[in-house]
N, C-alpha and C. Protein backbone atom coordinates (compact mmCIF):
# COMPACT_ATOMS: atom_id res chain seq x y z
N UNK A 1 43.69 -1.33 5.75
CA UNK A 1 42.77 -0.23 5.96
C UNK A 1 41.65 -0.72 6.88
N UNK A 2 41.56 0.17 7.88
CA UNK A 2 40.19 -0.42 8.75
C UNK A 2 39.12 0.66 8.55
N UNK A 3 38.14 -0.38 9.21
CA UNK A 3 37.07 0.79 9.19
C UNK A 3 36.61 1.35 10.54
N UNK A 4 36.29 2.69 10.70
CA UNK A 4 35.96 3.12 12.24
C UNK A 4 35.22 2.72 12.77
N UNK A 5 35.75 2.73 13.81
CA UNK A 5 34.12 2.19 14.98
C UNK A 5 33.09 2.98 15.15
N UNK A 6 33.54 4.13 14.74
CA UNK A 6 32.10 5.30 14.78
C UNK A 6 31.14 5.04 13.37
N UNK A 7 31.72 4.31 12.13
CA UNK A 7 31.27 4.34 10.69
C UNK A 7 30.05 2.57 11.32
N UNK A 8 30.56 1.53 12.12
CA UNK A 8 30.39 0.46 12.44
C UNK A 8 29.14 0.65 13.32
N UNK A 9 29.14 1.70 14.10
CA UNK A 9 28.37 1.82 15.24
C UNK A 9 26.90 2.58 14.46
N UNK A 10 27.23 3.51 13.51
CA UNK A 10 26.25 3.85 13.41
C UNK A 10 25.34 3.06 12.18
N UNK A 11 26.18 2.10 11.45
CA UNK A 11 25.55 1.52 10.62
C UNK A 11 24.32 0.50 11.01
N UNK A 12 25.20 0.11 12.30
CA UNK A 12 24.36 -1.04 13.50
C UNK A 12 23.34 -0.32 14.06
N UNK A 13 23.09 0.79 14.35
CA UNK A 13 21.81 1.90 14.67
C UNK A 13 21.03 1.77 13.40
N UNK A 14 21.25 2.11 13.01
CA UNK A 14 20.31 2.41 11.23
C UNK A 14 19.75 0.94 11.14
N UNK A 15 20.58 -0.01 11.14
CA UNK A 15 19.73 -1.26 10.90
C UNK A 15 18.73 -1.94 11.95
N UNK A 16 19.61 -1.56 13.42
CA UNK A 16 18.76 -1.95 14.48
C UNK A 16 16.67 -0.66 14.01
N UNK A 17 17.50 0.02 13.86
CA UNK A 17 15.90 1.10 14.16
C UNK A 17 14.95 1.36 12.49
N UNK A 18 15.96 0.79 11.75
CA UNK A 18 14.69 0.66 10.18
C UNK A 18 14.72 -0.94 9.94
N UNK A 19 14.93 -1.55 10.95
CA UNK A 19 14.87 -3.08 10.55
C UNK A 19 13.13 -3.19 9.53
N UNK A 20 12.30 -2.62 10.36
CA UNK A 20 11.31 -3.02 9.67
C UNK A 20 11.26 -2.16 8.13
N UNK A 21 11.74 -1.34 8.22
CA UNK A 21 11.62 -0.90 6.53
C UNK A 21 12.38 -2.11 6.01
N UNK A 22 13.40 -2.29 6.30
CA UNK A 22 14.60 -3.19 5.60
C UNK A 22 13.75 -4.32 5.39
N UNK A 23 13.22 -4.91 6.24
CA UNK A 23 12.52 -6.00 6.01
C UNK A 23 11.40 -6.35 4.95
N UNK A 24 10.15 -4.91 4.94
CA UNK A 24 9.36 -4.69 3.98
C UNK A 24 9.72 -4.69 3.00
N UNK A 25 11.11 -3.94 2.53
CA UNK A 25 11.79 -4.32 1.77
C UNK A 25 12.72 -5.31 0.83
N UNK A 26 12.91 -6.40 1.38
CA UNK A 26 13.46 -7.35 1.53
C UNK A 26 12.55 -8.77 1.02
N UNK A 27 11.19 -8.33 1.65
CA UNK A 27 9.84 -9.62 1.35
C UNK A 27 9.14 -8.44 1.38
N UNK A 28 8.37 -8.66 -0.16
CA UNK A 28 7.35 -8.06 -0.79
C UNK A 28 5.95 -8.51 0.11
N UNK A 29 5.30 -7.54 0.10
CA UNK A 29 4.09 -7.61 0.84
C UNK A 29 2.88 -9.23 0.27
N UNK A 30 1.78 -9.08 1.18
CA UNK A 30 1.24 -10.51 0.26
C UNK A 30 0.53 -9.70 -0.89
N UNK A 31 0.01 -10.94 -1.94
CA UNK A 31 -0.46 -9.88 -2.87
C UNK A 31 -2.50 -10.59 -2.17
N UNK A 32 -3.16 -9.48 -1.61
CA UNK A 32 -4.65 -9.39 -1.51
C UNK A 32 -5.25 -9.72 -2.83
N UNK A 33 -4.61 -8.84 -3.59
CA UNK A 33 -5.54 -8.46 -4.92
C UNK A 33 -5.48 -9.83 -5.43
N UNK A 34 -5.10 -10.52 -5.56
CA UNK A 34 -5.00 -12.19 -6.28
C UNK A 34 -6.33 -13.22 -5.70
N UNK A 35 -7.07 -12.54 -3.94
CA UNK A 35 -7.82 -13.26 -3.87
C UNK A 35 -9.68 -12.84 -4.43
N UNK A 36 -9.13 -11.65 -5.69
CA UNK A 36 -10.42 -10.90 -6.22
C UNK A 36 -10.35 -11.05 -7.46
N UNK A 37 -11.25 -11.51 -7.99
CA UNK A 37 -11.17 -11.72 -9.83
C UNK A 37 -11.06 -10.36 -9.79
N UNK A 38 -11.36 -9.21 -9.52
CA UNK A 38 -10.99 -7.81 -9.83
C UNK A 38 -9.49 -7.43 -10.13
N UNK A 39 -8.93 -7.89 -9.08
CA UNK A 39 -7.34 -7.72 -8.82
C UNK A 39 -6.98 -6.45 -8.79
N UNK A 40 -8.52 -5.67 -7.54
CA UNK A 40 -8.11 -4.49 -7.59
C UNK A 40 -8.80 -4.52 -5.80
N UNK A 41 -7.79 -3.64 -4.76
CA UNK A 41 -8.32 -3.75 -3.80
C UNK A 41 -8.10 -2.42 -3.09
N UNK A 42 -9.27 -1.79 -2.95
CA UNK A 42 -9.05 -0.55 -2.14
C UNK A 42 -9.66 -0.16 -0.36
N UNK A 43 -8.24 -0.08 0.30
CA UNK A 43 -8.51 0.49 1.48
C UNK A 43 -9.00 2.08 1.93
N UNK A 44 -9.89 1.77 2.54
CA UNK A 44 -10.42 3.20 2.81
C UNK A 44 -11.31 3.45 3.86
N UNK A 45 -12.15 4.70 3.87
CA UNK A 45 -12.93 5.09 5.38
C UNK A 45 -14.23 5.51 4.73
N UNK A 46 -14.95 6.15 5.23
CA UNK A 46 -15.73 6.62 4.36
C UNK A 46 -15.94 8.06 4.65
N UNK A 47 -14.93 8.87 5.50
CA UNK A 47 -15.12 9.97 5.58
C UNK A 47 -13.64 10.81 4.72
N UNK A 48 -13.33 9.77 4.14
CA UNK A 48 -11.92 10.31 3.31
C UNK A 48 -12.27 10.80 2.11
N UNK A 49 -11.77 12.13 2.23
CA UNK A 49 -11.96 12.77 0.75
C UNK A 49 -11.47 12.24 -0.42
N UNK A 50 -10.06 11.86 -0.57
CA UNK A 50 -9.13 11.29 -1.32
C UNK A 50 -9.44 9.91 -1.46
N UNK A 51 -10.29 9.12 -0.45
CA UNK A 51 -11.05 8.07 -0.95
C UNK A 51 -12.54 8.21 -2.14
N UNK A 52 -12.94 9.05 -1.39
CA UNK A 52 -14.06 9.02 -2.64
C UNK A 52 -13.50 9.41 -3.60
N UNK A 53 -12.37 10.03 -4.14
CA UNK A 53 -12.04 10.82 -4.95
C UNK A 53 -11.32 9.30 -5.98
N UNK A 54 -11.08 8.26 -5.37
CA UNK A 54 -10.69 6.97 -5.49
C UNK A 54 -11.71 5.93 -6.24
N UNK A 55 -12.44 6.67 -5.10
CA UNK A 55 -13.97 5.75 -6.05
C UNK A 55 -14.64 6.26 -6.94
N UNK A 56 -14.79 7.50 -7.36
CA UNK A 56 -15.15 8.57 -8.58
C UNK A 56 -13.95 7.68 -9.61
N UNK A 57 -12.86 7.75 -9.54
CA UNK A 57 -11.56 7.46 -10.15
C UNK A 57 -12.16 5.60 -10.94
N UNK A 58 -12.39 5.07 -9.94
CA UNK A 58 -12.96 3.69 -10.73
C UNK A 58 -14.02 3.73 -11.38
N UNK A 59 -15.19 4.20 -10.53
CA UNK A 59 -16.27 4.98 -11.43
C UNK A 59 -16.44 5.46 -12.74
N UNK A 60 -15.29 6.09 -13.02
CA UNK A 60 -15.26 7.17 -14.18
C UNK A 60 -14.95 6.33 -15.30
N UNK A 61 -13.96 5.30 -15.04
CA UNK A 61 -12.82 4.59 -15.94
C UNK A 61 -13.60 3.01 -15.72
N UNK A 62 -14.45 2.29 -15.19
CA UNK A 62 -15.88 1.07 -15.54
C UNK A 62 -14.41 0.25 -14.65
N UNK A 63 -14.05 0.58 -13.60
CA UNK A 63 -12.84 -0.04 -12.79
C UNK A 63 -13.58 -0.84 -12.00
N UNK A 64 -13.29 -2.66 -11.85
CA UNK A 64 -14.37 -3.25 -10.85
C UNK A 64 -13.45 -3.29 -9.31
N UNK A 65 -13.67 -3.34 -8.53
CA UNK A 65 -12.74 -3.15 -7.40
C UNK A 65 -13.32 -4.06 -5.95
N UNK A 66 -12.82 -4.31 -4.90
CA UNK A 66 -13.52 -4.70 -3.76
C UNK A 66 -12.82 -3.42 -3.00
N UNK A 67 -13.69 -3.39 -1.92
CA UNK A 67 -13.25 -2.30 -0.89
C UNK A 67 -13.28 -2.67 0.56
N UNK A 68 -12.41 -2.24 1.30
CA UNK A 68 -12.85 -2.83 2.90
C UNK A 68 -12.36 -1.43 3.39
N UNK A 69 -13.52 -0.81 4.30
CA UNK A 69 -13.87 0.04 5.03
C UNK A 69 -12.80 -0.56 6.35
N UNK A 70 -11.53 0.13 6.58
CA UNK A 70 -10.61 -0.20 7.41
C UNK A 70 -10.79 0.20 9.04
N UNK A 71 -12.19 0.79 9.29
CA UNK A 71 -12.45 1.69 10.40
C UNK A 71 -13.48 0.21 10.78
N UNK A 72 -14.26 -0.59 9.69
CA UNK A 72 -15.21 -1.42 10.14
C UNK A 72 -15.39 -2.25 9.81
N UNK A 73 -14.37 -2.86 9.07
CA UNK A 73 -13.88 -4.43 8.60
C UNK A 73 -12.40 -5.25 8.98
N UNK A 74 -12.39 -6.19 9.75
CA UNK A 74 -11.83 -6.81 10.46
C UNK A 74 -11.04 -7.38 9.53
N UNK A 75 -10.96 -7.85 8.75
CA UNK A 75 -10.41 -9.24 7.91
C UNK A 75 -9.73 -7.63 6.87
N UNK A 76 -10.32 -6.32 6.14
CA UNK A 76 -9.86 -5.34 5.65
C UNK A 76 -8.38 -4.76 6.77
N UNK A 77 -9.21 -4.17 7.51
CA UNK A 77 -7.87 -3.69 9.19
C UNK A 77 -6.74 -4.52 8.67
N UNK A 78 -6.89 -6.08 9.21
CA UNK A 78 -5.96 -6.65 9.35
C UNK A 78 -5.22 -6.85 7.83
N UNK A 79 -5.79 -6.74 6.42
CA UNK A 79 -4.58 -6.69 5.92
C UNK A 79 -3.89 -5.51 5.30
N UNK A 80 -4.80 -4.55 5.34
CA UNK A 80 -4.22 -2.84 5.69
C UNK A 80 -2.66 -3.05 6.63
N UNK A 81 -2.98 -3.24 7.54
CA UNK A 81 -2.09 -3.91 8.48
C UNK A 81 -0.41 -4.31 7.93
N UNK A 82 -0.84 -5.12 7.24
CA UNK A 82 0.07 -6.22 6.78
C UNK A 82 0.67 -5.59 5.75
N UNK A 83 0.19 -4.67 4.99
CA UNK A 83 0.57 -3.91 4.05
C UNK A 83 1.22 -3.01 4.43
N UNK A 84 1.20 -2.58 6.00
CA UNK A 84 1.77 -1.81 6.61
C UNK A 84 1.39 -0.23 6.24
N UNK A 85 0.09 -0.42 6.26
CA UNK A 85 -0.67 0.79 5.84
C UNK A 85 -0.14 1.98 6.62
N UNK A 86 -0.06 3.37 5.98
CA UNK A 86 0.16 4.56 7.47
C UNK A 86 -0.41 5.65 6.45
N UNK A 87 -1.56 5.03 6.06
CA UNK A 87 -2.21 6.70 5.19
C UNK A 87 -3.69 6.03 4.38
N UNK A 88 -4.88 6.65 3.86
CA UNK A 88 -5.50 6.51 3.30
C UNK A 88 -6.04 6.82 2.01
N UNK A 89 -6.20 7.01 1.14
CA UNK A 89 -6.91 5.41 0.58
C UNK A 89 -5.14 4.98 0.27
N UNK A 90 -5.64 2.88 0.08
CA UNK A 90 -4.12 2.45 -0.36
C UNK A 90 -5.21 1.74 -0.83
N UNK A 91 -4.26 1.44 -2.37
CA UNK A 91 -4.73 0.74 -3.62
C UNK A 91 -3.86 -0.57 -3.31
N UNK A 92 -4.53 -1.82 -3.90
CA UNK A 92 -3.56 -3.16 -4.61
C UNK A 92 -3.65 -3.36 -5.54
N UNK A 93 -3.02 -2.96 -6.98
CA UNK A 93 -3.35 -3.20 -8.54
C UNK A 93 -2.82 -4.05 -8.82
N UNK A 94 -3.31 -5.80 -8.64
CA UNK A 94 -2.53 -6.69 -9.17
C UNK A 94 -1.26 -6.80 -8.15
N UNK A 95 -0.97 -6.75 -6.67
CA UNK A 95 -0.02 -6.87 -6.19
C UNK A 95 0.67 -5.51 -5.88
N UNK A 96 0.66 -4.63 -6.88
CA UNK A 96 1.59 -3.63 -6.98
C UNK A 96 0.28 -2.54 -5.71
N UNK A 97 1.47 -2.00 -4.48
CA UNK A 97 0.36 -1.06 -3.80
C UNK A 97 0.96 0.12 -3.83
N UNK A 98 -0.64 0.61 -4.02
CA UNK A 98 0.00 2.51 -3.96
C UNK A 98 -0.87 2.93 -3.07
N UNK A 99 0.14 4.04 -2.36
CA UNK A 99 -0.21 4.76 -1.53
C UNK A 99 -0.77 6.28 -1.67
N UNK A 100 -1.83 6.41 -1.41
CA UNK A 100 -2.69 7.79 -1.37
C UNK A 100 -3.22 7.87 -2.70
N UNK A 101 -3.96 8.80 -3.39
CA UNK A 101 -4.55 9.06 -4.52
C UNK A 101 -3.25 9.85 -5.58
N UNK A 102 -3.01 9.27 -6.52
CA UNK A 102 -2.48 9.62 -7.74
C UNK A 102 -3.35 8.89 -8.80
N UNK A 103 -4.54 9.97 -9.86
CA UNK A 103 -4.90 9.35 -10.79
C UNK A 103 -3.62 8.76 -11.71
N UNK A 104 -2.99 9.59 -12.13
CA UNK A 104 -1.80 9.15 -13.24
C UNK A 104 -0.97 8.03 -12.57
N UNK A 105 -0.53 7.89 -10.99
CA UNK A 105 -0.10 5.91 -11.25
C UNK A 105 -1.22 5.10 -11.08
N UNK A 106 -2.33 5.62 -10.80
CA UNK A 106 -3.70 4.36 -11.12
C UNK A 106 -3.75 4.09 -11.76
N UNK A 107 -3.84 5.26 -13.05
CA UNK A 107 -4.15 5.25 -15.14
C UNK A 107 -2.91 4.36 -15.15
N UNK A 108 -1.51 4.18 -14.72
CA UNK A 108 -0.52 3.78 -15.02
C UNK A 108 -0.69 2.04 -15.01
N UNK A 109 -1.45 1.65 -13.81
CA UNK A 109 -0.91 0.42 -13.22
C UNK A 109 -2.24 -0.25 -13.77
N UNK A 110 -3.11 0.31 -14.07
CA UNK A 110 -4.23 -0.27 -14.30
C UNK A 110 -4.22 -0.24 -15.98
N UNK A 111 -3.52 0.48 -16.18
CA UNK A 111 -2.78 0.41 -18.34
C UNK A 111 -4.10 1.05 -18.98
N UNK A 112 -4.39 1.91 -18.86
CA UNK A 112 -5.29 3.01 -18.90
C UNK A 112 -4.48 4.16 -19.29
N UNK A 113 -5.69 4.71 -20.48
CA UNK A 113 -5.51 6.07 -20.35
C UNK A 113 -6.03 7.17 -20.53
C-alpha cells in the first residue's frame, strides 16, 4: 500500500508553514514567573481594558504579581516576545501562560476560589 503524493505534499506544507506552532509546541516556553518570588507575571499596556480588569482581578483576591508594561519595558517586550505573545493582557502562573482575561482559569491556576 502506498501513500499519495498529494497526501505527502500537503503534509510537507502544513509542517513547512506551522513549523513555528509545532515548535512552541514541542519546547515549552521559558518559565519568567520562576524569576519572581510572586510566580506571577503579567503582560500588559495601560490602555487595556481587559488589563485593568486583570489587575482589579489580583487586587480583589491579595494576588502579588510583577507587571511589565510591554509598550515601555524592554527586558518585559522582549519576553512577551518569547512567549510569543499575539494579544493582551498574558498571564505566567507559575510557568503555566494564559492568554487574555478569564477570571475562572486565573481562580483555577492560582487554586483559588
Amino acid at each position: 500500500m502506498s501513500i499519495p503524493k498529494a497526501f505527502l505534499v500537503i503534509v510537507t506544507a502544513l509542517i513547512i508553514f506551522k513549523w513555528d506552532v509545532i515548535r512552541s509546541e514541542l519546547s515549552p516556553p521559558p518559565d519568567f514567573s520562576a524569576q519572581h518570588p510572586e510566580g506571577v507575571v503579567l503582560y500588559a499596556t495601560d490602555w487595556c481594558g481587559y488589563c485593568k480588569k486583570t489587575r482589579e482581578f489580583f487586587k480583589q483576591h491579595n494576588i502579588a504579581y510583577v507587571e511589565y508594561d510591554i509598550e515601555k519595558s524592554a527586558e518585559g517586550r522582549a519576553q512577551y516576545d518569547q512567549l510569543h505573545g499575539s494579544g493582551i493582557p498574558l498571564v505566567m502562573i507559575r510557568g503555566q501562560v494564559m492568554r487574555g482575561y478569564d477570571p475562572d482559569a486565573l481562580k483555577e491556576a492560582l487554586r483559588i476560589q
